[in-house]
N, C-alpha and C. Protein backbone atom coordinates (compact mmCIF):
# COMPACT_ATOMS: atom_id res chain seq x y z
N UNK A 1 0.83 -1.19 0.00
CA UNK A 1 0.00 0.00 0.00
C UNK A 1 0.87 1.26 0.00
N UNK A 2 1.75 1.33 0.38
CA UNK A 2 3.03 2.33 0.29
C UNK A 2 3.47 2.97 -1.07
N UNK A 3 2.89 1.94 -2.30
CA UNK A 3 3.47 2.46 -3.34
C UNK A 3 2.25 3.55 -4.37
N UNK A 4 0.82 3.33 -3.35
CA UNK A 4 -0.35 4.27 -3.95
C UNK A 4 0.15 5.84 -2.98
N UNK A 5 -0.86 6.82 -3.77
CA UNK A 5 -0.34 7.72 -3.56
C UNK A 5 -1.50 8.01 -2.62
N UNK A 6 -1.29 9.30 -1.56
CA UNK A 6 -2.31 9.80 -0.53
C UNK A 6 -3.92 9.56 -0.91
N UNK A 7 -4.27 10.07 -2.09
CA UNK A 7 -5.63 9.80 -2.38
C UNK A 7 -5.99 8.72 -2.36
N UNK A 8 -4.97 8.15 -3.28
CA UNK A 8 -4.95 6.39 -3.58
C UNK A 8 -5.79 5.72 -1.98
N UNK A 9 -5.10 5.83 -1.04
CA UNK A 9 -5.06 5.22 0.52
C UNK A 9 -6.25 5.70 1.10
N UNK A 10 -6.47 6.60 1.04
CA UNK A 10 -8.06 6.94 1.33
C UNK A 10 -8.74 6.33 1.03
N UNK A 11 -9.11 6.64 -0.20
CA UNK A 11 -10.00 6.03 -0.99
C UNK A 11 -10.10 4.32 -0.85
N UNK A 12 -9.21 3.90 -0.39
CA UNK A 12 -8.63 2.48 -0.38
C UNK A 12 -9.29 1.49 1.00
N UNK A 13 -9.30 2.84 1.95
CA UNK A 13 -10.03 2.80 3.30
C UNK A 13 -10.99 2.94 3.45
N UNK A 14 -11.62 3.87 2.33
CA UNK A 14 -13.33 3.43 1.94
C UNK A 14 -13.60 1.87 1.64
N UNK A 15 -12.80 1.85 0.43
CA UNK A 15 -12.79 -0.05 -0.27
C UNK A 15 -12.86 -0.80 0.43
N UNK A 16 -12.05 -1.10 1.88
CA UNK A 16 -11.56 -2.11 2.75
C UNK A 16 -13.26 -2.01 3.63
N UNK A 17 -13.99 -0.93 4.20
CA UNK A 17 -14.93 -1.22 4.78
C UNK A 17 -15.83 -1.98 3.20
N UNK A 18 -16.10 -1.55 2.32
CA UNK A 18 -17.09 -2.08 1.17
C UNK A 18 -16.94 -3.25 0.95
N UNK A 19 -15.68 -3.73 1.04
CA UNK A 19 -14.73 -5.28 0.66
C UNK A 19 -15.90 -6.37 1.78
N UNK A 20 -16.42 -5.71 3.04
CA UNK A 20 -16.91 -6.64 3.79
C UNK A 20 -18.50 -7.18 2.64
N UNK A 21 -18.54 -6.83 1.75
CA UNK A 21 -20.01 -7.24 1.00
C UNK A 21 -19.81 -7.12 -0.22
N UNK A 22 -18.61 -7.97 -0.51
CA UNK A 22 -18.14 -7.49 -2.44
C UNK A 22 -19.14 -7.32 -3.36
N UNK A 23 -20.59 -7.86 -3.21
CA UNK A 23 -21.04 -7.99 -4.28
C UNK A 23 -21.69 -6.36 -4.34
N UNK A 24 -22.00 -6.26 -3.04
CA UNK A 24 -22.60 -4.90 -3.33
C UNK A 24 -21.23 -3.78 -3.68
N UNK A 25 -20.12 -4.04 -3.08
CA UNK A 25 -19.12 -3.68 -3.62
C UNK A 25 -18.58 -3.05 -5.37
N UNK A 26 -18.88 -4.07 -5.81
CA UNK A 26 -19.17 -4.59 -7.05
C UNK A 26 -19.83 -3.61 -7.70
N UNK A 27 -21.03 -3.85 -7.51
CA UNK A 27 -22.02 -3.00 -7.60
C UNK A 27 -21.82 -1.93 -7.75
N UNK A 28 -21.55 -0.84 -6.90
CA UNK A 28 -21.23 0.29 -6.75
C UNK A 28 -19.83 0.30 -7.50
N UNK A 29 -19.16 -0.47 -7.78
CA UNK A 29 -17.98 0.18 -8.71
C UNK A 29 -18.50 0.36 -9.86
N UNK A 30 -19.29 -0.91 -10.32
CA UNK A 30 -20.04 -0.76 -11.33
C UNK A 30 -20.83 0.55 -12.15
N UNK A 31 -21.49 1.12 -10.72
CA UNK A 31 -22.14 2.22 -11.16
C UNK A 31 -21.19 3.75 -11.26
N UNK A 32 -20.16 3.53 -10.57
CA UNK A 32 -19.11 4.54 -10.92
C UNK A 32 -18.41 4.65 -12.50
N UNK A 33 -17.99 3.18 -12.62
CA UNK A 33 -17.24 3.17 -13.91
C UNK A 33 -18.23 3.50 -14.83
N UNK A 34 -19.88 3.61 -14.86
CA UNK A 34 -20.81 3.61 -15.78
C UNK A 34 -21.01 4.69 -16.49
N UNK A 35 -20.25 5.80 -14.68
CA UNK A 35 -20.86 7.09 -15.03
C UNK A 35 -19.51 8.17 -15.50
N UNK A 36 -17.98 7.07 -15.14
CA UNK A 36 -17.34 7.32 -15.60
C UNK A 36 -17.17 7.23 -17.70
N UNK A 37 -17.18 6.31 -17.41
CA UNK A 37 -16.95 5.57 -19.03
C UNK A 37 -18.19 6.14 -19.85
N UNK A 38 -19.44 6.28 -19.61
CA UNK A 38 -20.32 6.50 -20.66
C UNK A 38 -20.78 8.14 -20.41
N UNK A 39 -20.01 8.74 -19.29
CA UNK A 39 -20.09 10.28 -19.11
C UNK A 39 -20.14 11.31 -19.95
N UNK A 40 -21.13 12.08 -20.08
CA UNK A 40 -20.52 13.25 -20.54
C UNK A 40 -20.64 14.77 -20.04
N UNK A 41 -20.37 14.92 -18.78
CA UNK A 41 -20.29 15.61 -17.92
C UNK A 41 -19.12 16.08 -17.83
N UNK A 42 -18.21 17.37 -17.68
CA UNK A 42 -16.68 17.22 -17.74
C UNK A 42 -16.65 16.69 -16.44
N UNK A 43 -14.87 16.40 -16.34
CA UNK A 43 -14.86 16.20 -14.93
C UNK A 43 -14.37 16.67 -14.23
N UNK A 44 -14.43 18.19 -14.42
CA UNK A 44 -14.51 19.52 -13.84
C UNK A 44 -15.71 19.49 -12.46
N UNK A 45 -16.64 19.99 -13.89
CA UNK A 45 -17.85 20.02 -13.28
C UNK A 45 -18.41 18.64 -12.23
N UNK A 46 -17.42 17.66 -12.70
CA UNK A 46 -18.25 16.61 -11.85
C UNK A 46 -17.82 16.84 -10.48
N UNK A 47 -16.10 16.80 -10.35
CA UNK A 47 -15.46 17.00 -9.00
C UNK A 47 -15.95 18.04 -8.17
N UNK A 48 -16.28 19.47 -8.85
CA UNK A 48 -16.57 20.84 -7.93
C UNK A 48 -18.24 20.33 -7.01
N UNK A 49 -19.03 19.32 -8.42
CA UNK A 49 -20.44 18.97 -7.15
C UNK A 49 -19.89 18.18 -6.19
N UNK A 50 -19.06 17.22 -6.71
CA UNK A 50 -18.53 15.87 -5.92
C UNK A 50 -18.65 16.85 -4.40
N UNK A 51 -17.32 17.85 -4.55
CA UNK A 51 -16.58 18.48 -3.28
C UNK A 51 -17.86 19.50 -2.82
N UNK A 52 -18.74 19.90 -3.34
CA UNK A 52 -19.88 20.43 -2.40
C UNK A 52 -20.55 19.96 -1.38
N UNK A 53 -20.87 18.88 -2.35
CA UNK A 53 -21.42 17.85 -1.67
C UNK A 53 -20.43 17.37 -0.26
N UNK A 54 -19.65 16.99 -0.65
CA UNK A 54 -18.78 16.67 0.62
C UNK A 54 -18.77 17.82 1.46
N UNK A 55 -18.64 18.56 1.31
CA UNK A 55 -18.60 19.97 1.94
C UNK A 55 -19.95 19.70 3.83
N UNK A 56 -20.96 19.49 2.53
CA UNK A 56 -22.16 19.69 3.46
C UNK A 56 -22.35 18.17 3.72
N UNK A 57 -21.44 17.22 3.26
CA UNK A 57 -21.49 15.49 4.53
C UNK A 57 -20.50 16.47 5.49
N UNK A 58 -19.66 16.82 5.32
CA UNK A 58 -18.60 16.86 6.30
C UNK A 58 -17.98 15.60 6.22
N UNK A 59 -17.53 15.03 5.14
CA UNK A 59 -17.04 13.60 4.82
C UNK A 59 -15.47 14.67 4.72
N UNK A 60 -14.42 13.94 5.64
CA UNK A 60 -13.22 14.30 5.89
C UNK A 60 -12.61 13.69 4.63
N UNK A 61 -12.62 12.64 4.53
CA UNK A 61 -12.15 11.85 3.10
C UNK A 61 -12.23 12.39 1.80
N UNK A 62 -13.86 12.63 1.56
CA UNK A 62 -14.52 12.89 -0.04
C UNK A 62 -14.17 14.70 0.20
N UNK A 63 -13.54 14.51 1.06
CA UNK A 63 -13.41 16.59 1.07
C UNK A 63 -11.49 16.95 1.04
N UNK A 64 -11.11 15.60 1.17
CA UNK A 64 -9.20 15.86 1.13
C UNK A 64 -8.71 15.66 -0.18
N UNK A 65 -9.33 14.78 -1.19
CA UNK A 65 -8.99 14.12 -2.22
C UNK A 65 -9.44 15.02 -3.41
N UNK A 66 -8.63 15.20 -4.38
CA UNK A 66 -8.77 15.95 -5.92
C UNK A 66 -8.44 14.48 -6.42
N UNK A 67 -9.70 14.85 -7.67
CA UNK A 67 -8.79 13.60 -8.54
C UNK A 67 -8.78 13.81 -9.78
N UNK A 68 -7.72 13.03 -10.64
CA UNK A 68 -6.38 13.77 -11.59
C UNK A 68 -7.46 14.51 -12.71
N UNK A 69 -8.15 12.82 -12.94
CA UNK A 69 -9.36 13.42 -14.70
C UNK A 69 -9.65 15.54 -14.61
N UNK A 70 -10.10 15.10 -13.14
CA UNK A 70 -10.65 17.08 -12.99
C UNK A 70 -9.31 18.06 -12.99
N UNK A 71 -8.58 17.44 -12.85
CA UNK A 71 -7.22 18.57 -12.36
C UNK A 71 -6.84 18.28 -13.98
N UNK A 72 -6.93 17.34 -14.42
CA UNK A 72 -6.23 17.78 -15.58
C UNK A 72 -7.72 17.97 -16.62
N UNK A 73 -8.63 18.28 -15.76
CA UNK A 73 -9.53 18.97 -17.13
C UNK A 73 -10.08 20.18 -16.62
N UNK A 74 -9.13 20.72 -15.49
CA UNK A 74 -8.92 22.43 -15.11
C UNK A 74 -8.97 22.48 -13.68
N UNK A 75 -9.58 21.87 -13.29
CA UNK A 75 -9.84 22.23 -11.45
C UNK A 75 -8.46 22.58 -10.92
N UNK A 76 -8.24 23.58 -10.50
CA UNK A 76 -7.67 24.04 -9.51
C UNK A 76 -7.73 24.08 -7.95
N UNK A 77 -6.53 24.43 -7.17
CA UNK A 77 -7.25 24.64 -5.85
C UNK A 77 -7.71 26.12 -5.98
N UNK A 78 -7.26 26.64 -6.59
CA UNK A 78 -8.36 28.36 -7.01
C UNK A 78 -10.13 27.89 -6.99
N UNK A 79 -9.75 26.89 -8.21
CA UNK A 79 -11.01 26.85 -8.44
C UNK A 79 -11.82 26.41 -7.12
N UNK A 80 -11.47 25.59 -6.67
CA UNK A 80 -11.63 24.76 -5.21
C UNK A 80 -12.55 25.59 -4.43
N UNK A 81 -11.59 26.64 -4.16
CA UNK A 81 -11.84 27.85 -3.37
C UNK A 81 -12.85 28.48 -3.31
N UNK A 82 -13.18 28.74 -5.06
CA UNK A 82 -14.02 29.42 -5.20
C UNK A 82 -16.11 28.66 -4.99
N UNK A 83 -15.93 27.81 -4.54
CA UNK A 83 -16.99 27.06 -4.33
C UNK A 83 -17.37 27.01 -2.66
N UNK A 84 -16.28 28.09 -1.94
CA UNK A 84 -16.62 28.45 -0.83
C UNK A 84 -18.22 29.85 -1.20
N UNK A 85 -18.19 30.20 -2.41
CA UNK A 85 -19.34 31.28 -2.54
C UNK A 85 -19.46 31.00 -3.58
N UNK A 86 -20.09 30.11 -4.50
CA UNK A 86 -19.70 29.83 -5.97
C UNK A 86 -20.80 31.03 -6.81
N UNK A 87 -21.90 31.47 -6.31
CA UNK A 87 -22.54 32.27 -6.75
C UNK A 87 -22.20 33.39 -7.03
N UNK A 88 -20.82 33.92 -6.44
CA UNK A 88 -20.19 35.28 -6.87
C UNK A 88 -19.05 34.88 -7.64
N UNK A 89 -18.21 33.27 -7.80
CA UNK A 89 -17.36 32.91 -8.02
C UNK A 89 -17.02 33.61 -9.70
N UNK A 90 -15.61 33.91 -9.88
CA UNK A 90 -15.25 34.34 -11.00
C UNK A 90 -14.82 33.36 -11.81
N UNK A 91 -14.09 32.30 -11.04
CA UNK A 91 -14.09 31.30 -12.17
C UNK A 91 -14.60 29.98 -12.55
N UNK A 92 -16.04 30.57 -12.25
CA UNK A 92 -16.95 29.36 -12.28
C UNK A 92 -17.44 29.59 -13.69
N UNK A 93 -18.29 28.99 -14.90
CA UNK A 93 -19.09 28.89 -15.70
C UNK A 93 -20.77 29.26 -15.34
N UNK A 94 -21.11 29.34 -16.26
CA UNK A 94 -22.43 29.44 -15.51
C UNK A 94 -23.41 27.97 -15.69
N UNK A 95 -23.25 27.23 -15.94
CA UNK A 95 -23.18 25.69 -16.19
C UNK A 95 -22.81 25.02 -14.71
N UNK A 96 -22.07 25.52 -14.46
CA UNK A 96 -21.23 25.17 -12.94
C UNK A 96 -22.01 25.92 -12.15
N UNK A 97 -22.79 26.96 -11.79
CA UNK A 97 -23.11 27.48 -10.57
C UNK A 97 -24.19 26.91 -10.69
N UNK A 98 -24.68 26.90 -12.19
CA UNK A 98 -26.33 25.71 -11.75
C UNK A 98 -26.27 24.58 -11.51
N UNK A 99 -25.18 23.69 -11.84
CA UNK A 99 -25.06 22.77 -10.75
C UNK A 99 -24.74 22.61 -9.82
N UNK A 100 -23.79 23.79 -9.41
CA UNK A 100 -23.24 23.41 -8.04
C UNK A 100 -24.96 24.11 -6.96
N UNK A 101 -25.82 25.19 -7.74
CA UNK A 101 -26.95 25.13 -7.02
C UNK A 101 -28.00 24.12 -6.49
N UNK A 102 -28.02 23.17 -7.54
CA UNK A 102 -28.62 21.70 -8.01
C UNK A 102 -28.22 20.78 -6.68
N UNK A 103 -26.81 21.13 -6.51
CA UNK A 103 -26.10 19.49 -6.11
C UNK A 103 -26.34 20.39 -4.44
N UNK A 104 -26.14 21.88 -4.06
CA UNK A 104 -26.90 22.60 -2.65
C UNK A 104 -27.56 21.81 -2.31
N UNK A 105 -28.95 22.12 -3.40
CA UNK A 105 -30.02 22.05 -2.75
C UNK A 105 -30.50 20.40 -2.75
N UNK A 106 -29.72 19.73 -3.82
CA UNK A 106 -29.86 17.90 -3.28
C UNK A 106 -29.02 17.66 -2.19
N UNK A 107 -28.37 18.45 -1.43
CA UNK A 107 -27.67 17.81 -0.40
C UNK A 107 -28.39 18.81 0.96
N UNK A 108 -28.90 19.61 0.98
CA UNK A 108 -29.71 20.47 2.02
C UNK A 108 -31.23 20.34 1.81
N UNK A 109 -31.30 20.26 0.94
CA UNK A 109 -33.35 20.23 0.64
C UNK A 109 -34.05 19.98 -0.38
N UNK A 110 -33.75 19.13 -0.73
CA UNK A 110 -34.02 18.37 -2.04
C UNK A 110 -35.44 18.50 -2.07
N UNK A 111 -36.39 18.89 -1.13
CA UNK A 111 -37.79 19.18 -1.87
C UNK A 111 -38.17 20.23 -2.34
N UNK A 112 -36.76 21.42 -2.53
CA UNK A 112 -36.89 22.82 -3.16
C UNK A 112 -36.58 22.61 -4.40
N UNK A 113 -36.09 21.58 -4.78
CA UNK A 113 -35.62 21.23 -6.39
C UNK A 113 -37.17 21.62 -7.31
N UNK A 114 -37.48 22.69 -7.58
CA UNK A 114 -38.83 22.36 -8.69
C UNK A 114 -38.54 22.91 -9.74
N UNK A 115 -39.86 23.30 -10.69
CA UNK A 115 -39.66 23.30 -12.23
C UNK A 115 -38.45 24.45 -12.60
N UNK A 116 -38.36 25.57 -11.63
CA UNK A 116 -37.54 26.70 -11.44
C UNK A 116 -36.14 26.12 -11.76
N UNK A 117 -35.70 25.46 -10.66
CA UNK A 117 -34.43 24.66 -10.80
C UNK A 117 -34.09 24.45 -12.17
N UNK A 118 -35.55 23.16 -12.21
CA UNK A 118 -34.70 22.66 -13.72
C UNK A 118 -34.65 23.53 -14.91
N UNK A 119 -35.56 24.12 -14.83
CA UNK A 119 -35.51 24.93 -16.13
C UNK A 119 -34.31 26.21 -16.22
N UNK A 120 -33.91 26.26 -14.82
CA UNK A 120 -32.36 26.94 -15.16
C UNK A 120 -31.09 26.06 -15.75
N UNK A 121 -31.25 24.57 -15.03
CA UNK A 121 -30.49 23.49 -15.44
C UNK A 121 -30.62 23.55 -17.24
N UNK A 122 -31.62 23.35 -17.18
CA UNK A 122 -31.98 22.91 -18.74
C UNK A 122 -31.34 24.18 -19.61
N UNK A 123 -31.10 25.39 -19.21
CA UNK A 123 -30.31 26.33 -20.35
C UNK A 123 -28.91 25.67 -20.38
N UNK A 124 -28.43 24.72 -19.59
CA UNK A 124 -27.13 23.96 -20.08
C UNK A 124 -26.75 23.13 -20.00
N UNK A 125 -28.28 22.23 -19.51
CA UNK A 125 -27.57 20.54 -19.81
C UNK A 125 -29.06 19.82 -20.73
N UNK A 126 -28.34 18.87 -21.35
CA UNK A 126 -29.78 18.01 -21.87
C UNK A 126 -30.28 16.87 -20.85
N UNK A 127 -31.38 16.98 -21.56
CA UNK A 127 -32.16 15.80 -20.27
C UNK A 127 -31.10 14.74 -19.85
N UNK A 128 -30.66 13.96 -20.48
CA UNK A 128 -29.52 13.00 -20.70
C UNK A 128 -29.00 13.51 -19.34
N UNK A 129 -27.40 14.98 -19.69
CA UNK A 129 -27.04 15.11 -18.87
C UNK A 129 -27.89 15.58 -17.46
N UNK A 130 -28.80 16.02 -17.37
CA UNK A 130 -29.50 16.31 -15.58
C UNK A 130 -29.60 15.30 -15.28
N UNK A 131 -30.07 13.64 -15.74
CA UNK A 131 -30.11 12.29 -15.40
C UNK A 131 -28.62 12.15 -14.57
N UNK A 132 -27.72 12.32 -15.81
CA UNK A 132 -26.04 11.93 -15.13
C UNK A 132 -25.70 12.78 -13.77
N UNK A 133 -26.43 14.42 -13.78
CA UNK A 133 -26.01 15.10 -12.61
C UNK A 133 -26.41 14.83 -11.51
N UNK A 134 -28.00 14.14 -11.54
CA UNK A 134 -28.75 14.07 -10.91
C UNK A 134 -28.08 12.17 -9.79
N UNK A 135 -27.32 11.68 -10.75
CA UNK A 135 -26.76 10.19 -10.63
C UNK A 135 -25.46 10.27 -9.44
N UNK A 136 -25.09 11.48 -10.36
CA UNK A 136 -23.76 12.01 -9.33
C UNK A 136 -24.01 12.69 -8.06
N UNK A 137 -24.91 13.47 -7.83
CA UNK A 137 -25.15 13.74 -6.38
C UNK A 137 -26.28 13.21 -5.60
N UNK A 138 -26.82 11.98 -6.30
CA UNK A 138 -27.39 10.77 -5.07
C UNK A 138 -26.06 10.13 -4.66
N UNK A 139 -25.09 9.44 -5.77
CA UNK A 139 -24.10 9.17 -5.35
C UNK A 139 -22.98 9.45 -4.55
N UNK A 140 -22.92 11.08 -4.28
CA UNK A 140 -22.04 11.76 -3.87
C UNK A 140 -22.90 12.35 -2.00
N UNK A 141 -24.18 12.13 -2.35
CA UNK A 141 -24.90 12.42 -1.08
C UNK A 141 -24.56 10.97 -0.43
N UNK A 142 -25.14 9.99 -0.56
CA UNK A 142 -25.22 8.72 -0.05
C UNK A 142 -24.18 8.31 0.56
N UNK A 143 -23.28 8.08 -0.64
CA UNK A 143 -22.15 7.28 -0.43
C UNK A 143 -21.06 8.40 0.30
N UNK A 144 -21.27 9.43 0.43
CA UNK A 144 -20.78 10.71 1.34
C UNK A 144 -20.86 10.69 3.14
N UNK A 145 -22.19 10.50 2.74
CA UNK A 145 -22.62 10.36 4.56
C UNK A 145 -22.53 9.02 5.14
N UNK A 146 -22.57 8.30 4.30
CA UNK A 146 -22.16 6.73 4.90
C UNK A 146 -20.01 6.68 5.06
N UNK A 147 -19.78 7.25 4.41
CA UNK A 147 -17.97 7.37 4.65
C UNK A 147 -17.60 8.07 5.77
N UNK A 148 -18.65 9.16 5.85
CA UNK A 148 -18.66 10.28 7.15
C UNK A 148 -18.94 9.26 8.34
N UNK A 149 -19.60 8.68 8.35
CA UNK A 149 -19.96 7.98 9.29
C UNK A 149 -18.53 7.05 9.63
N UNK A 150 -18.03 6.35 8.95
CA UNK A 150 -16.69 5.61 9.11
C UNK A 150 -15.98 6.25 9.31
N UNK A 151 -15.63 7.13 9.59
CA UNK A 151 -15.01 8.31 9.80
C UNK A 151 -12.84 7.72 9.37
N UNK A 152 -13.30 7.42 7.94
CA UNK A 152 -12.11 7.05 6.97
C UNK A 152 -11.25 7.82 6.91
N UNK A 153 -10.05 8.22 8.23
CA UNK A 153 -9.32 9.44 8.22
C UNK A 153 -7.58 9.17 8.41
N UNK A 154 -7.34 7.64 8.30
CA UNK A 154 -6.13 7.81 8.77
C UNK A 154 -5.29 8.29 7.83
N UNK A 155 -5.81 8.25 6.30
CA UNK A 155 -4.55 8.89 5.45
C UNK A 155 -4.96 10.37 5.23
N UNK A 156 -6.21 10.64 5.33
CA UNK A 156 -6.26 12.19 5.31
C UNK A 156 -5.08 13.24 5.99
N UNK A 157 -5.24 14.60 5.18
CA UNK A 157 -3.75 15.68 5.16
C UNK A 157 -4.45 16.02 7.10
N UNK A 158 -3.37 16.67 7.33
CA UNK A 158 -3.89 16.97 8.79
C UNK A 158 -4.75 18.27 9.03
N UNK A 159 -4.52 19.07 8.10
CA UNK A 159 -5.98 19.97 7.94
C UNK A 159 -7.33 19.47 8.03
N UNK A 160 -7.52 18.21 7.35
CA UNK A 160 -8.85 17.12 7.30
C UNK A 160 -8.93 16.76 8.71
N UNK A 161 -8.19 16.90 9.71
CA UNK A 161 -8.15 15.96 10.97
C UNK A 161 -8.52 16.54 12.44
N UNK A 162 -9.70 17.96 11.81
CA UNK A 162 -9.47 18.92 12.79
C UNK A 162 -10.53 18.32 14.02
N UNK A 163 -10.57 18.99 14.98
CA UNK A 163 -11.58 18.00 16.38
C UNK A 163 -12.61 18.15 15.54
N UNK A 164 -13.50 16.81 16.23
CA UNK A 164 -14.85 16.66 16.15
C UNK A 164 -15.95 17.23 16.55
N UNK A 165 -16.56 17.71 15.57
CA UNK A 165 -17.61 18.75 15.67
C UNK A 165 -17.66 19.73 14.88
N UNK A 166 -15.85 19.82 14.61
CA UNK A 166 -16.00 21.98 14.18
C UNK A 166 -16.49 21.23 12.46
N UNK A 167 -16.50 22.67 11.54
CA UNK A 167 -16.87 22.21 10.24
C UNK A 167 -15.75 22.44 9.39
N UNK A 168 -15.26 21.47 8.83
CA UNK A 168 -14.31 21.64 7.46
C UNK A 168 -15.29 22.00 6.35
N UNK A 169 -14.19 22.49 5.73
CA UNK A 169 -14.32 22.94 3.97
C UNK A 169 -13.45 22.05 3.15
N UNK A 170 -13.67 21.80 1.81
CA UNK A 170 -12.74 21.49 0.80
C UNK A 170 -11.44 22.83 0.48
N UNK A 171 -11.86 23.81 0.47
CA UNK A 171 -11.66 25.04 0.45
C UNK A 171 -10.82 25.84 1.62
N UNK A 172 -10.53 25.08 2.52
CA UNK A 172 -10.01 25.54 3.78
C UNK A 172 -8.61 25.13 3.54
N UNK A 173 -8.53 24.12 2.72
CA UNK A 173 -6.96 23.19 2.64
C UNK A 173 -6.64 22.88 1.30
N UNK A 174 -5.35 22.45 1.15
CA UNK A 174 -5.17 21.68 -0.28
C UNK A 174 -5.72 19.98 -0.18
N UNK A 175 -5.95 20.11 -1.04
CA UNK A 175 -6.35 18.44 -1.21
C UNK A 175 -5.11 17.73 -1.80
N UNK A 176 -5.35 16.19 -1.84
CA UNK A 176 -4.30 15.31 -2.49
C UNK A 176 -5.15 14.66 -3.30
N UNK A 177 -4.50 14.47 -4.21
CA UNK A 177 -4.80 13.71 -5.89
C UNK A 177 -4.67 12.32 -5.69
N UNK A 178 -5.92 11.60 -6.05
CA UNK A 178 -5.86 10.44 -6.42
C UNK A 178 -6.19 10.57 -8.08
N UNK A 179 -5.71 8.59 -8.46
CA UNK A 179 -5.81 8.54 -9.76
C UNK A 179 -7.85 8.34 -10.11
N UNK A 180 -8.05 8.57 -11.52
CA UNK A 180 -9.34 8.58 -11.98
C UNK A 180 -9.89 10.25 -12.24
């Protein structure tokens, strides 16, 4: 395990609790690689909901880790940052603030999502993609607060490791890069 890199090990410490039920295991890789491989979402935009979302689990893990696809299809820790207020953010898209509004309000109050929402969504994604966005932050809610709960922290940076209770940000620290 020494020879994966920081993200790598995290992420790895998620796996090892999932490993106890491979099939559902399985499963869920399954539905990652699905949304990886047949995506067309950048994966920009996918990581900045990913890390909102984490934001508001307070998942120490899904909030330390950048991973490469987004960094090398622009994410910055600028950009990072800027999802501490993404609504004033300068280097957001406007594609990006409606989702990162989208992936808010599925992770705080998902019964405010109405026709309003989508029909702002819809000036920049096709039905297709709101399905895929919509895929990514059940996934990123769920499987967020269930990691939070394991509280998967031994490879996390020590910014991620602050006492229990206070609230981290993605945005408060640098993250470490895993591969994907």
């Amino acid at each position: 395990m020494d020879d994966l890199g920081q993200g790598d090990r995290i992420n790895l410490g998620v796996a090892s609790i999932l490993g106890h039920r491979p099939e559902v295991a399985g499963a869920l890789g399954a539905l990652r690689a699905a949304l990886t491989s047949t995506g067309t979402l950048s994966p920009r935009l996918v990581e900045l909901v990913r890390l909102r979302i984490a934001f508001h689990n307070q998942c120490r893990s899904c909030m330390s880790v950048r991973y490469q696809s987004a960094i090398d299809d622009g994410l910055t820790e600028d950009v990072v940052c800027s999802l501490q207020q993404p609504t004033e953010a300068d280097d957001l898209t406007d594609a990006e603030r409606s989702a990162l509004r989208y992936a808010d309000l599925f992770a705080t109050d998902h019964l405010a999502i109405d026709d309003a929402v989508y029909d702002d969504l819809r000036t920049h994604f096709s039905e297709d993609e709101l399905v895929e966005l919509g895929v990514h932050c059940a996934y990123a809610v769920g499987m967020g607060r269930l990691a939070a709960t394991w509280q998967v922290t031994d490879d996390v940076p020590d910014a991620f490791r602050s006492e229990s209770g206070s609230t981290l940000a993605p945005w408060d620290s640098a993250g470490v890069v895993a591969s994907g």
